[in-house]
Protein backbone atom coordinates (compact mmCIF):
# COMPACT_ATOMS: atom_id res chain seq x y z
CA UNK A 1 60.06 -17.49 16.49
CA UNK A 2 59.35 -20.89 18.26
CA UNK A 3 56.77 -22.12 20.56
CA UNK A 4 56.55 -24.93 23.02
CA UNK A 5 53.71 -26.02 23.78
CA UNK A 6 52.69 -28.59 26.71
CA UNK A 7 48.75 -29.92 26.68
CA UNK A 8 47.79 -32.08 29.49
CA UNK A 9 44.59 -33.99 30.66
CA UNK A 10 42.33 -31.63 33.06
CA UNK A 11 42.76 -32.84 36.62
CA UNK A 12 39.14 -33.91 36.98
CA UNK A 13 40.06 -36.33 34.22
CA UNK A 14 41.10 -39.62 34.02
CA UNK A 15 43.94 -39.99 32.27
CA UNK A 16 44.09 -44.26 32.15
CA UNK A 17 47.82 -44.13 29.97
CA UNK A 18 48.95 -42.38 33.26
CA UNK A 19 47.27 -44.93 35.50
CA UNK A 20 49.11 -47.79 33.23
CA UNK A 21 52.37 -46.07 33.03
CA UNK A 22 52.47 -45.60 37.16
CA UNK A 23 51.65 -49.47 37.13
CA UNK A 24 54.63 -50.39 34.69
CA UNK A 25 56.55 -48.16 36.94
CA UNK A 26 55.72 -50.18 40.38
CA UNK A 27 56.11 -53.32 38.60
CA UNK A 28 59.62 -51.57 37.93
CA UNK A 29 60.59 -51.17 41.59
CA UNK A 30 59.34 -47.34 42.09
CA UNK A 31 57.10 -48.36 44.20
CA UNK A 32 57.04 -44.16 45.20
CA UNK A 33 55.77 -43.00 42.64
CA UNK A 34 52.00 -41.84 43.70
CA UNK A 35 50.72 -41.03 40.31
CA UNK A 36 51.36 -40.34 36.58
CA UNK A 37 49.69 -37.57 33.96
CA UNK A 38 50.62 -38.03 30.70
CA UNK A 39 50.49 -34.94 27.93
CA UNK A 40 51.60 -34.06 24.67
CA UNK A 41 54.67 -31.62 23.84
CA UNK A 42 54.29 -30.08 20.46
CA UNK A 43 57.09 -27.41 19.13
CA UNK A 44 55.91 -25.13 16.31
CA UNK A 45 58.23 -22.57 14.21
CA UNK A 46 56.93 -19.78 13.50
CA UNK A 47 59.14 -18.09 10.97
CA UNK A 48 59.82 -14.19 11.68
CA UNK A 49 56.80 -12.98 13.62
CA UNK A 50 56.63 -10.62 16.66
CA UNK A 51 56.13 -11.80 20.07
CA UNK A 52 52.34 -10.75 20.26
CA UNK A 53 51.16 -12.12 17.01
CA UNK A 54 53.15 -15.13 17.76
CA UNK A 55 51.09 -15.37 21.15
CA UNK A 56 47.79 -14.71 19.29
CA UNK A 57 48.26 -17.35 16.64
CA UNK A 58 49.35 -20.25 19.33
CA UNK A 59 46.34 -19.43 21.12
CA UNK A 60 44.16 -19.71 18.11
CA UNK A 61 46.25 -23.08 17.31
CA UNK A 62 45.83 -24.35 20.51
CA UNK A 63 41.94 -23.57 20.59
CA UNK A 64 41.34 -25.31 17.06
CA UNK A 65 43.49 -28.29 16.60
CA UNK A 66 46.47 -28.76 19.16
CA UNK A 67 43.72 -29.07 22.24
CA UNK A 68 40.49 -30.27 23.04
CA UNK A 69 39.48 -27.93 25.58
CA UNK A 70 36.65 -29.94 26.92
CA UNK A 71 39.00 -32.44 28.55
CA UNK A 72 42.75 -30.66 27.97
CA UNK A 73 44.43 -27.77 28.96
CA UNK A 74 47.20 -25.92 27.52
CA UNK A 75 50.29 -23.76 28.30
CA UNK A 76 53.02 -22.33 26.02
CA UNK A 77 56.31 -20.86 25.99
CA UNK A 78 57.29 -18.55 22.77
CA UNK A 79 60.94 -18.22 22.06
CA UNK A 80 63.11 -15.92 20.02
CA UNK A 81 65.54 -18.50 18.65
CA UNK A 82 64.97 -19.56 15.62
């Protein structure tokens, strides 16, 4: 069982790398892009767990380490292929 996960910056956050990153991009010549978030992707392997206790334990990932839920949020995609 894998997971993907995807943790961005919450909207009501600045996210300054995103800011620099839509700069670089101007500076580039896409002058239409109107902004930039940037996130992390993290992909985990699970081994041979079932769907729901694969769910539970990326939750309880997410909530500990992968995330800082103050300022982040988090979405995830489990997958049977190993």
């Amino acid at each position: 069982m894998k997971a993907k996960v995807y943790v961005t910056l919450k909207q009501s956050v600045l996210d300054p790398q995103g800011k620099a990153v839509q700069h670089a991009l101007a500076a580039l010549g896409f002058n239409e892009v109107q902004g930039v978030r940037v996130g992390k992707y993290i992909e985990v392997d699970l081994g041979a767990v079932d769907k729901s206790k694969a769910e539970q334990k990326i939750k309880t990932m997410c909530e500990k380490l992968l995330a800082n839920t103050v300022i982040e949020e988090y979405r995830f995609e489990i997958n049977n292929s190993c």
